[in-house]
Protein backbone atom coordinates (compact mmCIF):
# COMPACT_ATOMS: atom_id res chain seq x y z
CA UNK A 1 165.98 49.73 150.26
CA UNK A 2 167.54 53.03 150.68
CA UNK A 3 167.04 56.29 148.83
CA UNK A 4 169.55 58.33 151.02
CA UNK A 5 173.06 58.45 149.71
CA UNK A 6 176.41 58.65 151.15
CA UNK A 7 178.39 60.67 154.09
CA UNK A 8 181.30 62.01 153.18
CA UNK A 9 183.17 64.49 155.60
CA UNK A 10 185.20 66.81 153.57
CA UNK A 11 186.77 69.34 156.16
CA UNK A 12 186.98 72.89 154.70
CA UNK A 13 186.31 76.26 156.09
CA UNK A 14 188.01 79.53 157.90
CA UNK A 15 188.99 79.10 161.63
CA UNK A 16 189.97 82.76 161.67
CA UNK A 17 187.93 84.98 164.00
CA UNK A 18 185.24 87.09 162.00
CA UNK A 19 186.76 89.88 160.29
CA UNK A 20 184.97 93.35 160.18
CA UNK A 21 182.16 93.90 158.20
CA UNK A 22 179.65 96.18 157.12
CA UNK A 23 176.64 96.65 159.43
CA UNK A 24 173.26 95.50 159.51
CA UNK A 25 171.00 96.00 156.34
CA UNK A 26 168.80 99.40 156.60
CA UNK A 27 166.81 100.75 154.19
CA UNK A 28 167.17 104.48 152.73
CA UNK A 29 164.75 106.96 154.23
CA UNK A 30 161.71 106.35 151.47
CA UNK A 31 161.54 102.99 152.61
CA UNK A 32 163.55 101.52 149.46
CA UNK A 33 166.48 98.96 149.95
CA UNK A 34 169.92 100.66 149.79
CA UNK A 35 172.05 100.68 146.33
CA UNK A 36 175.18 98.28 147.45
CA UNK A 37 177.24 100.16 145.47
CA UNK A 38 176.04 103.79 146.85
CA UNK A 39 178.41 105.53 149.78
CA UNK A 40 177.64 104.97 152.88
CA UNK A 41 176.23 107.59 154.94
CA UNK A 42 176.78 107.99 158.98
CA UNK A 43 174.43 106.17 160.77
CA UNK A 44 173.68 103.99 157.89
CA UNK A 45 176.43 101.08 157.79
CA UNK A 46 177.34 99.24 154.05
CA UNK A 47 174.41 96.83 153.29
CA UNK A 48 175.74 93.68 152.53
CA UNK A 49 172.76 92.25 150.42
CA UNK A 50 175.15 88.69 150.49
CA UNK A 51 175.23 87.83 153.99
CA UNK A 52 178.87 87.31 155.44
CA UNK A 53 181.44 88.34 153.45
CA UNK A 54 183.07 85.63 151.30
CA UNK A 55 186.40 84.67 153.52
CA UNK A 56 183.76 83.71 156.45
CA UNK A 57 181.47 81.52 153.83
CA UNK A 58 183.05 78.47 153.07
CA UNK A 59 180.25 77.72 150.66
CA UNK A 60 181.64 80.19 148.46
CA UNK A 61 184.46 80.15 148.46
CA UNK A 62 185.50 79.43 144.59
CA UNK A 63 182.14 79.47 143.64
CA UNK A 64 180.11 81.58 141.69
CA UNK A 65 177.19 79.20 141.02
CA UNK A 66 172.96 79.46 141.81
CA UNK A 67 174.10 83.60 140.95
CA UNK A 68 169.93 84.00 141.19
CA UNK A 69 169.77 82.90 144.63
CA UNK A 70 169.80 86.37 146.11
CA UNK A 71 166.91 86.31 148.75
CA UNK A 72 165.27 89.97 149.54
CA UNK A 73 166.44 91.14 153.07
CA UNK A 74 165.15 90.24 155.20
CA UNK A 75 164.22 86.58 154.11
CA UNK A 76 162.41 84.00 156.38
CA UNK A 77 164.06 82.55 159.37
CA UNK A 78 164.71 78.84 157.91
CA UNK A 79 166.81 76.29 159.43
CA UNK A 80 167.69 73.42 157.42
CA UNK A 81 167.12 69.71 158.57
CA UNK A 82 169.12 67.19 158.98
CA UNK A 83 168.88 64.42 155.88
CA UNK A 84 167.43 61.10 157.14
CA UNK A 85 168.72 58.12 155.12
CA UNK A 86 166.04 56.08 153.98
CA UNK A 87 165.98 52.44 154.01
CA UNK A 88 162.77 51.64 151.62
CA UNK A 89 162.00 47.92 150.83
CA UNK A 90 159.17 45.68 151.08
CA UNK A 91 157.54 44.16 148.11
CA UNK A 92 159.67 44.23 144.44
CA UNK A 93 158.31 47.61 143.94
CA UNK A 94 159.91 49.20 146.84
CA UNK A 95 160.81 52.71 146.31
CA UNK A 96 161.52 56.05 148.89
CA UNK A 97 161.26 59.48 148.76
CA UNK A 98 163.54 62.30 148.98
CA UNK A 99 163.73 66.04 148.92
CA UNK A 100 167.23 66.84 148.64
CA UNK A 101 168.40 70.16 146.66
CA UNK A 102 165.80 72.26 148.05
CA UNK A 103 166.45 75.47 150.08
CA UNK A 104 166.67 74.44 154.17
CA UNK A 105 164.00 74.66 155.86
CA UNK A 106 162.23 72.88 159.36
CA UNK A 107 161.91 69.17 159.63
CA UNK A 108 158.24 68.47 159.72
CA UNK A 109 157.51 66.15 162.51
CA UNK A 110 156.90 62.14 161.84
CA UNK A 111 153.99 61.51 160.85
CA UNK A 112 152.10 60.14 157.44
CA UNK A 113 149.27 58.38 157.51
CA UNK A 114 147.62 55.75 160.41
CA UNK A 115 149.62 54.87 163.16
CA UNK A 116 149.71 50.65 163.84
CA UNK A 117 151.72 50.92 167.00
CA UNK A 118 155.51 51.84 168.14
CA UNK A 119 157.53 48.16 168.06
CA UNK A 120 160.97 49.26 169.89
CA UNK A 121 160.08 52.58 170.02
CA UNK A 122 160.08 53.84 166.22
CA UNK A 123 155.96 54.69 165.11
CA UNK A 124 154.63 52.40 162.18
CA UNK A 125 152.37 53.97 159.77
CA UNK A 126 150.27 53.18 157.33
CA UNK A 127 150.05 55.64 154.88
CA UNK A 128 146.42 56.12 152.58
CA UNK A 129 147.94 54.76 149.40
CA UNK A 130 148.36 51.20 151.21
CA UNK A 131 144.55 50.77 150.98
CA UNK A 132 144.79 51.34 147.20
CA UNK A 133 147.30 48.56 146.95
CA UNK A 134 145.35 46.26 149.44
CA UNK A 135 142.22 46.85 147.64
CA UNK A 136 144.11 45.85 144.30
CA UNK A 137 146.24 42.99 145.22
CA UNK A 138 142.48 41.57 146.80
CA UNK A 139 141.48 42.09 143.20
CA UNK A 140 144.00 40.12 141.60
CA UNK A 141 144.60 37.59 144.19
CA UNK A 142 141.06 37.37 144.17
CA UNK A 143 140.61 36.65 140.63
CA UNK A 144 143.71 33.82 141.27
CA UNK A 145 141.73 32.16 143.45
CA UNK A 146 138.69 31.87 141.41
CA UNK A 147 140.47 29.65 139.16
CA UNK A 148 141.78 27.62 142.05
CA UNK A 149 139.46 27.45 144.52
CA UNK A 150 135.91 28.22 142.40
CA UNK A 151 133.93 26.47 145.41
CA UNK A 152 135.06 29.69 147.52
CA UNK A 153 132.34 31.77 145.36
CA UNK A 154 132.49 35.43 146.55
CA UNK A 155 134.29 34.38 149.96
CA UNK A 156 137.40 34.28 147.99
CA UNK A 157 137.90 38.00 148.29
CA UNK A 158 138.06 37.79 152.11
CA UNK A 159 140.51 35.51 151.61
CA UNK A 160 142.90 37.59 149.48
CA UNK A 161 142.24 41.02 151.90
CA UNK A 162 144.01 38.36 154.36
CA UNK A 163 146.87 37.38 152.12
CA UNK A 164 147.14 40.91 151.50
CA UNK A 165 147.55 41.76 155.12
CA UNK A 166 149.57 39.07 155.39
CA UNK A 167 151.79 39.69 152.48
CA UNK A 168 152.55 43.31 154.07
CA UNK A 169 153.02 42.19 157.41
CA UNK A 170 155.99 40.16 155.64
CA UNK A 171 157.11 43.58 154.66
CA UNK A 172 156.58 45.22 158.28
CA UNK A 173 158.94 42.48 159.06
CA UNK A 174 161.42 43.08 156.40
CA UNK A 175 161.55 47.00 157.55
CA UNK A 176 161.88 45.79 161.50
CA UNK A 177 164.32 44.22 160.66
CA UNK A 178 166.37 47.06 159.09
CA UNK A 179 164.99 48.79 162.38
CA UNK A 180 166.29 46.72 164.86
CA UNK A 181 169.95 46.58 162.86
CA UNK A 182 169.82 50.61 163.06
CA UNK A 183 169.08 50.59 166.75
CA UNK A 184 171.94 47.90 167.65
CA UNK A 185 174.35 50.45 165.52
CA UNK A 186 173.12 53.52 167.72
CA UNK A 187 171.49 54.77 164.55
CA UNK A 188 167.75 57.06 165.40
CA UNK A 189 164.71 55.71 163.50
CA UNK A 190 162.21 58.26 162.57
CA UNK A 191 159.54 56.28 161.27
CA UNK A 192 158.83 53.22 159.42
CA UNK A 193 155.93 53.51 156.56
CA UNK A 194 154.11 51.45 154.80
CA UNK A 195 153.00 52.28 151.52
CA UNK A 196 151.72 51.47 147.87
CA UNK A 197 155.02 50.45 146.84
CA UNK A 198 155.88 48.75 149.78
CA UNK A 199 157.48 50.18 153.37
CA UNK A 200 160.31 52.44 154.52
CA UNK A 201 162.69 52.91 157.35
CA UNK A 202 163.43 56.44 158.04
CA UNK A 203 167.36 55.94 159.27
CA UNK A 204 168.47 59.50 160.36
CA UNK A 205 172.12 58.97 160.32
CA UNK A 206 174.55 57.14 157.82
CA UNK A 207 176.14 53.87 159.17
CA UNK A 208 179.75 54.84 159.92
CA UNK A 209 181.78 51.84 158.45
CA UNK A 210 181.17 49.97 155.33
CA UNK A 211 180.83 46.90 157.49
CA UNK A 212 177.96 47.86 159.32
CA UNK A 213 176.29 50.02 156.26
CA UNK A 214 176.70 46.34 154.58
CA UNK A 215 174.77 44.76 157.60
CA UNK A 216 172.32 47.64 157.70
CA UNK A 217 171.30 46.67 154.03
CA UNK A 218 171.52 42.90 153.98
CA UNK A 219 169.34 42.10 156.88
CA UNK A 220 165.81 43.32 155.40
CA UNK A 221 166.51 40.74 152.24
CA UNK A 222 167.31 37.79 154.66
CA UNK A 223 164.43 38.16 156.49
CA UNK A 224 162.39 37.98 153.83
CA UNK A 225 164.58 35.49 152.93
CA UNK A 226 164.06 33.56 156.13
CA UNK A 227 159.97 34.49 155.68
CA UNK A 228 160.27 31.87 152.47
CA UNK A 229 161.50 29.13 154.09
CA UNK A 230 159.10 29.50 157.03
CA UNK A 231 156.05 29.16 154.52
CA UNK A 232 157.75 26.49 152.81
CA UNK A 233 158.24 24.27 155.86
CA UNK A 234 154.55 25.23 157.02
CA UNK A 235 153.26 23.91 153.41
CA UNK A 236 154.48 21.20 153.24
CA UNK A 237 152.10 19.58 155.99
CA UNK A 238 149.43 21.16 154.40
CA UNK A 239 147.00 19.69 151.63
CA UNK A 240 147.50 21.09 148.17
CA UNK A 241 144.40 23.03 146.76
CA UNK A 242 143.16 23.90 150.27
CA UNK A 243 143.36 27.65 151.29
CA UNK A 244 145.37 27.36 154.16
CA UNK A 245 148.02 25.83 150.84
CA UNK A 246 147.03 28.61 148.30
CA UNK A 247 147.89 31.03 151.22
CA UNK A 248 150.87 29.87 152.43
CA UNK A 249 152.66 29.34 149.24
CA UNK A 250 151.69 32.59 147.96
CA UNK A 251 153.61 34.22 150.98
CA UNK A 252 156.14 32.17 149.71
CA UNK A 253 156.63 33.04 146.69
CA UNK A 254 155.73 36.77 147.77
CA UNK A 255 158.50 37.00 150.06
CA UNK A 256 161.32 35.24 148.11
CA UNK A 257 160.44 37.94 145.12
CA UNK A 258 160.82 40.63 147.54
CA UNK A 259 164.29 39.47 148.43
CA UNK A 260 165.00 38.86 144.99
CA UNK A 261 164.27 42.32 144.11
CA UNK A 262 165.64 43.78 146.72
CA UNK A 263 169.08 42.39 146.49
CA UNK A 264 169.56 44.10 142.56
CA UNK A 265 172.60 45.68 142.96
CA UNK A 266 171.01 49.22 142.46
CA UNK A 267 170.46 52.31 144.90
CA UNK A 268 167.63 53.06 146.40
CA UNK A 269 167.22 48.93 146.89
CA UNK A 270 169.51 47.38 149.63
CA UNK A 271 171.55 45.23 146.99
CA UNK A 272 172.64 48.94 146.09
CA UNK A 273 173.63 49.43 149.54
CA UNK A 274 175.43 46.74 149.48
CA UNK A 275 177.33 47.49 146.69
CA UNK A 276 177.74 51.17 147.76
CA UNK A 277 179.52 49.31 150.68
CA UNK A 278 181.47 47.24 148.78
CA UNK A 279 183.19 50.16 146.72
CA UNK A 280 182.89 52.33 149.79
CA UNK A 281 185.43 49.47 151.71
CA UNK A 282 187.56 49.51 148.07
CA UNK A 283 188.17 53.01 148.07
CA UNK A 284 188.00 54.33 151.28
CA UNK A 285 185.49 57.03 150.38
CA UNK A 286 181.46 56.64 150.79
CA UNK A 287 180.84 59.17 148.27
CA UNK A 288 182.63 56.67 145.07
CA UNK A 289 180.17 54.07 146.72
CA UNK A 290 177.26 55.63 146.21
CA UNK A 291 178.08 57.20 143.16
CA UNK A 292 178.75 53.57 141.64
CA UNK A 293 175.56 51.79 142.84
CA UNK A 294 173.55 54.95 142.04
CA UNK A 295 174.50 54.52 138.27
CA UNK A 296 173.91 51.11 138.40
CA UNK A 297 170.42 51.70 140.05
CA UNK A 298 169.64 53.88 136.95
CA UNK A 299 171.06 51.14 134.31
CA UNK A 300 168.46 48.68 136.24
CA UNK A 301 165.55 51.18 135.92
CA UNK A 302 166.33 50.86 131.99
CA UNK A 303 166.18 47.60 132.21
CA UNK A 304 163.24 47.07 134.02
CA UNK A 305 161.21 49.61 131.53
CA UNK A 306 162.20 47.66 128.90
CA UNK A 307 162.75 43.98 129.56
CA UNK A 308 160.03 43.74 132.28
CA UNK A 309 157.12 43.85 129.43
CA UNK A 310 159.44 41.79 127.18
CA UNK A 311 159.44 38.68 129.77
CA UNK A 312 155.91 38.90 130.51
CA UNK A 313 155.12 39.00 126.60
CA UNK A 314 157.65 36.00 125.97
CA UNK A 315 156.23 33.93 128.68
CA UNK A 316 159.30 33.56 130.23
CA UNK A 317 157.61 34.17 133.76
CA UNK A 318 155.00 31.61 133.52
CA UNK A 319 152.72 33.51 131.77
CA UNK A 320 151.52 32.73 128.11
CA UNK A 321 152.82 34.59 125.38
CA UNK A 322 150.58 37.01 123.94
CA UNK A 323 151.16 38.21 120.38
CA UNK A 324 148.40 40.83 120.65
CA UNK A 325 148.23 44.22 122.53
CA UNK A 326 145.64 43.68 125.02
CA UNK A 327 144.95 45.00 128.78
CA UNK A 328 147.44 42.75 130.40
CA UNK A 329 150.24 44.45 127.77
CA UNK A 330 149.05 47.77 128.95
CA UNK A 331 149.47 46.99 132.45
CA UNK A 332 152.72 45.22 132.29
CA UNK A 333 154.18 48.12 130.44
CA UNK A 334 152.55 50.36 133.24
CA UNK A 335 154.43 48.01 135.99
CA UNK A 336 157.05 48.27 134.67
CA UNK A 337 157.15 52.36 133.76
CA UNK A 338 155.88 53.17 137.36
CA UNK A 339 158.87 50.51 139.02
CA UNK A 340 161.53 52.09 136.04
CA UNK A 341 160.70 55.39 137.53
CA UNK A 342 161.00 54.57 141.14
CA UNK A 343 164.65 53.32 140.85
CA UNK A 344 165.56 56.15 138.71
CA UNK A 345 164.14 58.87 141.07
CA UNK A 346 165.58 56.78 144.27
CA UNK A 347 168.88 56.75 142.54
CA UNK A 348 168.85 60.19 141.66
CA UNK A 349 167.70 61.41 145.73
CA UNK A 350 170.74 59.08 146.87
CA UNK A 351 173.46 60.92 144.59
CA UNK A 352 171.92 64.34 145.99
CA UNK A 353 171.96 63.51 149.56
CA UNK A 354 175.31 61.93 149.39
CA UNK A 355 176.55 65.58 148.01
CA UNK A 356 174.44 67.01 150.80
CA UNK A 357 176.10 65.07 153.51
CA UNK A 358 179.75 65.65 151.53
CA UNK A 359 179.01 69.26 151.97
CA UNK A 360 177.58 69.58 155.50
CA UNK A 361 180.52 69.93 157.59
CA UNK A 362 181.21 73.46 156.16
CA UNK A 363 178.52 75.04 157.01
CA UNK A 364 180.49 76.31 160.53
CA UNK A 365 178.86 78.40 162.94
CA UNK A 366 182.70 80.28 163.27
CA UNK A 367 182.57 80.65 159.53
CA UNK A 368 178.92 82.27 158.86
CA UNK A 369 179.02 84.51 162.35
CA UNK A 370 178.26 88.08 161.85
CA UNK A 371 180.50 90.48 164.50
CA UNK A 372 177.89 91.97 166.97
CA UNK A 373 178.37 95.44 168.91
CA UNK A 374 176.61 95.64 171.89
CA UNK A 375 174.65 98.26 172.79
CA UNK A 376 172.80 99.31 176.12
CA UNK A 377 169.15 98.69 175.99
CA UNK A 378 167.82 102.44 175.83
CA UNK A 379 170.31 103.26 172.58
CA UNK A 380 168.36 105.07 170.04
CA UNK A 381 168.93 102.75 166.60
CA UNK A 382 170.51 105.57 164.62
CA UNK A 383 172.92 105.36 167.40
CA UNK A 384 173.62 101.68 167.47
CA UNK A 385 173.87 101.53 163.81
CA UNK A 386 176.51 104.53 164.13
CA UNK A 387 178.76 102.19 166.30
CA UNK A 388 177.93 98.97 164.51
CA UNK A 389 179.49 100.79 161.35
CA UNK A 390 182.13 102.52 162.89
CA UNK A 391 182.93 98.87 164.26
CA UNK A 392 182.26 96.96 161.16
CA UNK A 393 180.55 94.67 163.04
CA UNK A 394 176.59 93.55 161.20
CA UNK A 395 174.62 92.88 164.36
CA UNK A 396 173.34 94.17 167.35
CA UNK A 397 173.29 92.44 170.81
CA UNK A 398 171.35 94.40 173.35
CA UNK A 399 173.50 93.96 176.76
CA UNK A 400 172.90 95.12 180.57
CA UNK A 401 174.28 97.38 182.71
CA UNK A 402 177.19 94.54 183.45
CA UNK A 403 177.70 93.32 179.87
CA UNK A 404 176.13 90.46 179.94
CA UNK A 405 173.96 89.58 176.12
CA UNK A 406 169.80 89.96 176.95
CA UNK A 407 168.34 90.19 173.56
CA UNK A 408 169.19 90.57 169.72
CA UNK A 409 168.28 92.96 167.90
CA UNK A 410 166.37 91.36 164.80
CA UNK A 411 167.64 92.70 161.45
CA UNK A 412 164.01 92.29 160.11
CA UNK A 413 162.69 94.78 162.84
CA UNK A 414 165.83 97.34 161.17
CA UNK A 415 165.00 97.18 158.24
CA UNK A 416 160.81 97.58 158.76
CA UNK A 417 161.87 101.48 160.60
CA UNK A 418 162.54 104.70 158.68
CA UNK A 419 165.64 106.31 158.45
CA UNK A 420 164.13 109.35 159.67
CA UNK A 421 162.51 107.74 163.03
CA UNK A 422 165.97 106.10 163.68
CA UNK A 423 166.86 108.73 166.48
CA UNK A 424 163.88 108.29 168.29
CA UNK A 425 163.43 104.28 168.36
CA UNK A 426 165.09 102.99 171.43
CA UNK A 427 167.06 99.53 170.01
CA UNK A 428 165.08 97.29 172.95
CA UNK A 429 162.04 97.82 170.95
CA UNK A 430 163.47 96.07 168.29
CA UNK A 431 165.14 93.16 170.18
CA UNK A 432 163.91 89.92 171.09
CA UNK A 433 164.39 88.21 174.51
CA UNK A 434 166.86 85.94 174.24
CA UNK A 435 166.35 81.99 175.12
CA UNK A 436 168.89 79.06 176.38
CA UNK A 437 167.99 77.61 172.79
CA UNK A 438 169.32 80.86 170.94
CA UNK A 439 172.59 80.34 172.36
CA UNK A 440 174.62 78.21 170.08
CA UNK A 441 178.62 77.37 170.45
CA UNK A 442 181.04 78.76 167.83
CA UNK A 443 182.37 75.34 167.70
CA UNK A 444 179.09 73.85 166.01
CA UNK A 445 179.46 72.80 162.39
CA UNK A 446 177.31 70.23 160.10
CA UNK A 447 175.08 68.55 161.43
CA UNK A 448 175.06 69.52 164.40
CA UNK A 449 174.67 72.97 164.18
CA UNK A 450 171.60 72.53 161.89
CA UNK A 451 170.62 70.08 164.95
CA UNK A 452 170.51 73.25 167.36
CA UNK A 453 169.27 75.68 165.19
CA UNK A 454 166.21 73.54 163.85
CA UNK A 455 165.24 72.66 167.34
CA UNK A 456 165.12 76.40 168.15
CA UNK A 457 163.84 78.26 165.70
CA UNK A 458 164.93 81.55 165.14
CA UNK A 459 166.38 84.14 162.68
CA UNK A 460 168.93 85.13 164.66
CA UNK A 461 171.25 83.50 167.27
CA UNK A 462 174.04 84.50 169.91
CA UNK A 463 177.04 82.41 169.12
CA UNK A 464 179.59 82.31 171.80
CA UNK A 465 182.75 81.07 172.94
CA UNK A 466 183.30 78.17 174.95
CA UNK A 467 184.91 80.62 177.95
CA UNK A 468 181.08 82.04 177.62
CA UNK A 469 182.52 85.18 175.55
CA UNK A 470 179.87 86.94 172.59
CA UNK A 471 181.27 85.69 169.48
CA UNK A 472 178.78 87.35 167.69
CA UNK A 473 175.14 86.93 166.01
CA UNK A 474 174.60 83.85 163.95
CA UNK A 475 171.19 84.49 161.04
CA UNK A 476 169.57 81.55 160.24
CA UNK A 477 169.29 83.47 156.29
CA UNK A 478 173.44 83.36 156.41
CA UNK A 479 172.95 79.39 157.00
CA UNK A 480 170.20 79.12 154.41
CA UNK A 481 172.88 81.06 151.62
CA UNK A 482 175.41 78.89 152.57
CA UNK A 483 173.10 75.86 152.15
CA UNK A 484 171.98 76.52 149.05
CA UNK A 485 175.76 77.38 147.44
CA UNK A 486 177.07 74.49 148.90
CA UNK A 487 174.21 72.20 147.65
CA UNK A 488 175.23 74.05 144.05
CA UNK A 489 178.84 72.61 144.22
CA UNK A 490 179.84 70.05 142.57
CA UNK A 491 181.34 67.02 145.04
């Protein structure tokens, strides 16, 4: 099942070559931030407490929203990662997580519990809260069995441990499966998890046709569709009231629920992939997809809250009815709160990704590039500052005696100096050395650029032409602004 959302490409954005603007941030001589709307003094270039000016931002461009989000100069170097699309399913109570919305910052690496092995490559873990769930599921299996099997005496709790390792190796199978379908489609796999509600595949890109996003869905279901039948044919050579029988047609049973479930036409489970393809093929645009199955995943998380404890009550499941409130009321209603909730978060993380994804391709390195003046390595920062303003240009780039870019100066270190010391501060002592990974193309946008500048860290990069021409100084703040505006428009 998949808690990720859409991919739509919307292409907007300025092309234009930076304009002049006012220089780097400095502070006044007490050590207080400059008034934006005070005059500008020589040596001291405009502050521009909003990062590049509003023709280079494309994220706000006819937008005034998140008007809080004004970070203090200078803020911390974040780069924002790249969305992985979730493909969570397992048991019926699948579910994924998501943290979409939130200000950029680095990827943390995979990771998440105890690591099983690396089947084609992609890590398996086991996350703590599956040893809750196995310890409960040998609990209730356990109790099952009692009635069945009473002969087994206390033995029949190592016999439910087994179903439940069983029972989520069905579901290691079911995520494999959306694995293997990911890796065919040239699609990365961070991870696959299993947890309390069942297991996730980390999917790092969107599928790029409906056709194969259908596929990418539909495969975990019929496997666990295929898992059924497999039990079914090995039980029916087998004894009735045995344990190898009890075993095998719980599996059964276990895995044709899962598929069950997981076909519901609802986002985050794969049936709302499926239908998120569907409308995506209809339309021609991913976003209405997920938009549609992500309502519909919220109208099912109604109707599991409520109807879930109503079946189980009626008897229509198998149980007796109970006209009493009693502990097996309490739980079902608990079930079915902690499922409800689940589908209603998962649908909620899909809508926000798929906005995140709609809104990716303008943040453009061209587009959020401060002009740089370069400066000779032994320039006193008053100096430099003097020419940045004089310029408009906002950055620094600390060049050799040919020309060539060695270092940027870091608008953090500009900001931390007096005015009075400014004259006596050479600029090299501010700048830092730069790296292959700090040079970045002014042709980067989306996801890509995010790719270059999370795998570098840095609060400031050296964006340049493809002729290998300084196209100016790239801050990684500028990209978290623009982040967080465009995450604040509506798609």
């Amino acid at each position: 099942m998949d808690v990720s959302g859409g991919s739509g490409h919307p292409r907007s954005g300025n092309d234009e070559p930076a304009r002049p603007q006012s220089g780097p941030t400095a502070p006044a001589a007490d050590g207080t931030q400059p008034d934006p709307a005070a005059p500008t003094t020589p040596g001291t270039p405009a502050p521009d407490p909003q990062g590049p000016d509003d023709n280079q931002d494309p994220a706000r461009n006819n937008d005034n929203q998140n008007p809080d989000h004004t970070p203090p100069p200078p803020p911390p170097p974040h780069t924002p990662p790249r969305p992985p699309a979730h493909h969570a399913a397992g048991e019926p109570h699948g579910g994924g997580k998501g943290g979409p919305g939130r200000p950029p910052q680095r990827r943390p690496e995979p990771g998440g519990g105890l690591l099983m092995g690396r089947p084609f490559g992609v890590p398996v873990y086991v996350a703590p809260s599956w040893f809750l769930v196995a310890a409960l599921i040998t609990w209730v299996f356990g109790g099952q069995l009692d009635r069945v099997l009473p002969e087994l005496g206390a033995a029949r709790y190592l016999v439910s441990l087994f179903f439940a390792v069983a029972f989520y190796a069905s579901v290691l199978v079911h995520e494999l499966a959306h694995t293997v379908a990911a890796l065919r489609f040239k699609l990365p796999v961070r991870r696959i998890q299993l947890q309390f509600f069942g297991g996730v595949s980390e999917i790092e890109k969107e599928a790029e046709t409906p056709g194969r996003e259908f596929v990418l869905a539909f495969v975990g279901p019929l496997l666990s569709l295929v898992l059924s039948g497999v039990f079914y044919l090995a039980l029916l050579p087998v004894e009735p009231g045995t344990v190898p029988g009890v075993l095998l047609a719980g599996l059964m049973i276990s895995n044709l629920i899962v598929a069950a479930f997981n076909l519901l036409p609802g986002l985050p489970l794969d049936g709302g992939r499926m239908l998120r393809a569907v409308v995506w093929k209809i339309t021609g645009k991913p976003m209405h997809g997920t938009v549609a199955a992500a309502w519909v995943g919220r109208a099912l998380a109604v109707s599991v809250l409520i109807g879930l404890p109503l079946l189980t009550q009626s008897g229509a499941l198998g149980s007796d009815a109970v006209d009493n409130v009693g502990m097996d009321t309490v739980m079902d209603a608990l079930l079915a709160a902690i499922l409800a909730a689940i589908i209603w978060t998962g649908a909620g993380n899909s809508l926000r990704m798929a906005r995140l994804r709609e809104h990716l391709p303008e943040l453009r390195a061209r587009a959020l590039t401060r002009r740089a003046v370069p400066v000779p390595a032994d320039t006193p920062l008053s100096e430099a500052l003097r020419r940045a303003n004089a310029s408009g240009a906002r950055a620094l780039v600390v060049v050799d005696t040919e020309g060539g870019p060695v270092s940027l100066v870091r608008e953090a270190a500009i900001v931390g100096v007096p005015e009075h010391r400014r004259p006596w501060v050479a600029v090299s002592t501010l700048a830092q050395d730069l790296t292959d990974g700090m040079r970045v193309s002014a042709e980067l946008s989306g996801e890509e650029l995010l790719d270059a500048l999370r795998a570098n860290p840095a609060s400031e990069y050296l964006v340049i032409e493809e002729t290998g021409e300084i196209y100016g100084v790239l801050s990684a703040a500028d990209v978290e602004r623009a982040f967080v505006k465009a995450m604040a428009r509506p798609s």
